[in-house]
C-alpha atoms as a PDB file:
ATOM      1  CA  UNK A   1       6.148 -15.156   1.091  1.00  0.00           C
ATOM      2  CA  UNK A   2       7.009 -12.266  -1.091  1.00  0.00           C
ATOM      3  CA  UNK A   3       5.322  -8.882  -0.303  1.00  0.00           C
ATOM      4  CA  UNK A   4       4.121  -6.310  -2.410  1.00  0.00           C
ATOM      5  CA  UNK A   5       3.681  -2.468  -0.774  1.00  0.00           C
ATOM      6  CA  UNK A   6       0.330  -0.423  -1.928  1.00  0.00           C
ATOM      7  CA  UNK A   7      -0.938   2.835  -1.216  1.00  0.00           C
ATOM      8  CA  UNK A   8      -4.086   3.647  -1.011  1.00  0.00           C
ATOM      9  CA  UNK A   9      -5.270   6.758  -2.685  1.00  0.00           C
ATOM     10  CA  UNK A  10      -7.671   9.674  -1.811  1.00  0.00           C
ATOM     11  CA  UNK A  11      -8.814  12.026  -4.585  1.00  0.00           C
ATOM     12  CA  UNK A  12      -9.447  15.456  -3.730  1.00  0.00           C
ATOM     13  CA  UNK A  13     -10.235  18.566  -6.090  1.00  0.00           C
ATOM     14  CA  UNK A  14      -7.717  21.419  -5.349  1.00  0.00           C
ATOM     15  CA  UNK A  15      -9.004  24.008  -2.800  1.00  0.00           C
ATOM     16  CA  UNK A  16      -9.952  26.900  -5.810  1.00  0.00           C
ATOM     17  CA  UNK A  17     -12.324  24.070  -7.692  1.00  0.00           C
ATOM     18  CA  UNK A  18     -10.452  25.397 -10.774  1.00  0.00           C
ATOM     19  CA  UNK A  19     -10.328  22.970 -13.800  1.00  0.00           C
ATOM     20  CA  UNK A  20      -8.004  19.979 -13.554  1.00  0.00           C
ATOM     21  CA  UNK A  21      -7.443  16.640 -12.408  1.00  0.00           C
ATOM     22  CA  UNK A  22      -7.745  15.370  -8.535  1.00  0.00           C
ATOM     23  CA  UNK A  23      -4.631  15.678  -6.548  1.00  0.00           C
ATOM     24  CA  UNK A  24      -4.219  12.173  -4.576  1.00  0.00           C
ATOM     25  CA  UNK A  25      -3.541  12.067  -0.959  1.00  0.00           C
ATOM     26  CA  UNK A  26      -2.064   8.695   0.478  1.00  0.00           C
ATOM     27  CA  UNK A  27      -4.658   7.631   3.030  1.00  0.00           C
ATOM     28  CA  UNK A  28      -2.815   4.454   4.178  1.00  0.00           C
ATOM     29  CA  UNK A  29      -0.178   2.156   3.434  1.00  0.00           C
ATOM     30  CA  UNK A  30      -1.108  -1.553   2.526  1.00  0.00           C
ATOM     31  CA  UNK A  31       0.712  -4.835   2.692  1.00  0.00           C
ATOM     32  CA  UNK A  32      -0.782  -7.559  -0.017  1.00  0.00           C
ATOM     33  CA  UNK A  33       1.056 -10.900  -1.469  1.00  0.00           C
ATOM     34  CA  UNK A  34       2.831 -10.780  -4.166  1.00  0.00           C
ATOM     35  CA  UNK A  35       0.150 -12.082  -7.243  1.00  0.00           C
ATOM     36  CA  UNK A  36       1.611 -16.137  -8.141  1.00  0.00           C
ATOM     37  CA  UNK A  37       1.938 -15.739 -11.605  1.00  0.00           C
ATOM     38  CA  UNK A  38       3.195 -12.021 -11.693  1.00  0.00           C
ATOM     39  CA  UNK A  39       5.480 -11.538  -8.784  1.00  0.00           C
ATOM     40  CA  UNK A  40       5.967  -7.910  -9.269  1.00  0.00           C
ATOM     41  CA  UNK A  41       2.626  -7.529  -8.689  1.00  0.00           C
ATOM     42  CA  UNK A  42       0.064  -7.540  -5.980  1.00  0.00           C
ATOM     43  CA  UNK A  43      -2.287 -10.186  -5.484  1.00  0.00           C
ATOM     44  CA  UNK A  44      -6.232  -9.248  -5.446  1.00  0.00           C
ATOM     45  CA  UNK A  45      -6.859  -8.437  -1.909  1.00  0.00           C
ATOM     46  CA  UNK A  46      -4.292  -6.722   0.977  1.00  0.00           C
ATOM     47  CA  UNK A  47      -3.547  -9.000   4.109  1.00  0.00           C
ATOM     48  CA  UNK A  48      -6.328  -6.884   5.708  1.00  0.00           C
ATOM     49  CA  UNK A  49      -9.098  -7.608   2.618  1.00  0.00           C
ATOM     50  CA  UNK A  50      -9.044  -4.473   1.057  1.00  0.00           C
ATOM     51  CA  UNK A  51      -9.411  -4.732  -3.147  1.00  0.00           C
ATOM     52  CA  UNK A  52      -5.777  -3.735  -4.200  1.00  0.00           C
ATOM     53  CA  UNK A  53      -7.246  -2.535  -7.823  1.00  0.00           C
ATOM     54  CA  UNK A  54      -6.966   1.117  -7.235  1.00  0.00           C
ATOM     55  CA  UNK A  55      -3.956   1.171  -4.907  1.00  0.00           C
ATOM     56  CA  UNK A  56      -0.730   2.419  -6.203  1.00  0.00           C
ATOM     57  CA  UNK A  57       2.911   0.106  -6.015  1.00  0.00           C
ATOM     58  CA  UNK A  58       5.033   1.485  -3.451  1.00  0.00           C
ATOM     59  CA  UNK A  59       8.646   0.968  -4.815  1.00  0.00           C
ATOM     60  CA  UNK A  60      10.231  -0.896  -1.698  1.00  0.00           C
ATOM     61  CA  UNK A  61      11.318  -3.910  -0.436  1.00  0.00           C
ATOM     62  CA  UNK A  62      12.573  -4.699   3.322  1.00  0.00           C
ATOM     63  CA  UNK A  63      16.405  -3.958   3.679  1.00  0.00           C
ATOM     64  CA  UNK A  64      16.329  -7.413   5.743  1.00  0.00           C
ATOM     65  CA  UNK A  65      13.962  -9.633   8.855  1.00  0.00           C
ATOM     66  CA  UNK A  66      14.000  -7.290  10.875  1.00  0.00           C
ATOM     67  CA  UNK A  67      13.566  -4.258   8.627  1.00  0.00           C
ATOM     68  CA  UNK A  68       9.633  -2.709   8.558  1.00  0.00           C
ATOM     69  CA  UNK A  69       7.310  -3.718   5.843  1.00  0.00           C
ATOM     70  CA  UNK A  70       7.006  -0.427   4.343  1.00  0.00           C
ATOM     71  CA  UNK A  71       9.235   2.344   3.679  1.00  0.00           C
ATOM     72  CA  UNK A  72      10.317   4.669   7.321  1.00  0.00           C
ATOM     73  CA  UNK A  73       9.049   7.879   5.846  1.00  0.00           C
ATOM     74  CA  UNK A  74       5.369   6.072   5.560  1.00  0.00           C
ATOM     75  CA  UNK A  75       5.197   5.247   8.987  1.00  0.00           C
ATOM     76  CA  UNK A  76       1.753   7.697   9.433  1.00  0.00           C
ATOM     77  CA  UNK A  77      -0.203   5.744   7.198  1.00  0.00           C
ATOM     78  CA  UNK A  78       0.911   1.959   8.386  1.00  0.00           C
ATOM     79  CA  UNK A  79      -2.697  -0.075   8.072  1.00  0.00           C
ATOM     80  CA  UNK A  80      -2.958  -1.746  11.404  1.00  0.00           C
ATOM     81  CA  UNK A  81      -4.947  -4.244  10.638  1.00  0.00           C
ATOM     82  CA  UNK A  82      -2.497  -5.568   7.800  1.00  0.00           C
ATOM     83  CA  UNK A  83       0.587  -5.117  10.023  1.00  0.00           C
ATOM     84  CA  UNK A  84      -1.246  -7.368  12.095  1.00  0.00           C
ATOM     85  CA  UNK A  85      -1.737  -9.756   9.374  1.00  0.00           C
ATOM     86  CA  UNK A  86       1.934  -9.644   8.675  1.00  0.00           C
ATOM     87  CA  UNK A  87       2.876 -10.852  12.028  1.00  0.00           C
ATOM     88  CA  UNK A  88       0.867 -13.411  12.796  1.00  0.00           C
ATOM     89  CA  UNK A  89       2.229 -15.564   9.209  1.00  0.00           C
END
């Protein structure tokens, strides 16, 4: 089963509340199948349930079986619940 990498996204105004657009903060990383008909993309839910509509592609795919699901330097924000998911398939 192909993968597909999200991150999930939290929108904060910059600390002076001057004019401009949110700055995004990841706030975890998700796992999801990849959608049947578009493999590039991710299906509609993650492994752990979450919508995947406002999550962000994560460029990266597994270097092999034993290589993590997501990319090293995202290790903080690894979703539990959908690393769980991921090992029990």
């Amino acid at each position: 089963m192909a993968i597909v990498v999200l991150r999930e996204l939290r929108k904060e105004l910059s600390e002076d509340f001057g004019p401009g657009d949110p700055v995004g903060y990841i706030e975890a990383v998700h796992a999801a199948p990849a959608d049947p008909d578009t493999p590039a993309d991710a299906d509609d839910r993650t492994f752990c349930g979450k919508p995947t509509l406002d999550m962000e592609r994560v460029n990266y795919q597994p270097a092999g079986p034993e290589a993590p699901w997501f990319p090293p330097n995202m290790r903080q924000w690894e979703r539990p619940d959908c690393a769980a998911a991921l090992r029990s398939l």
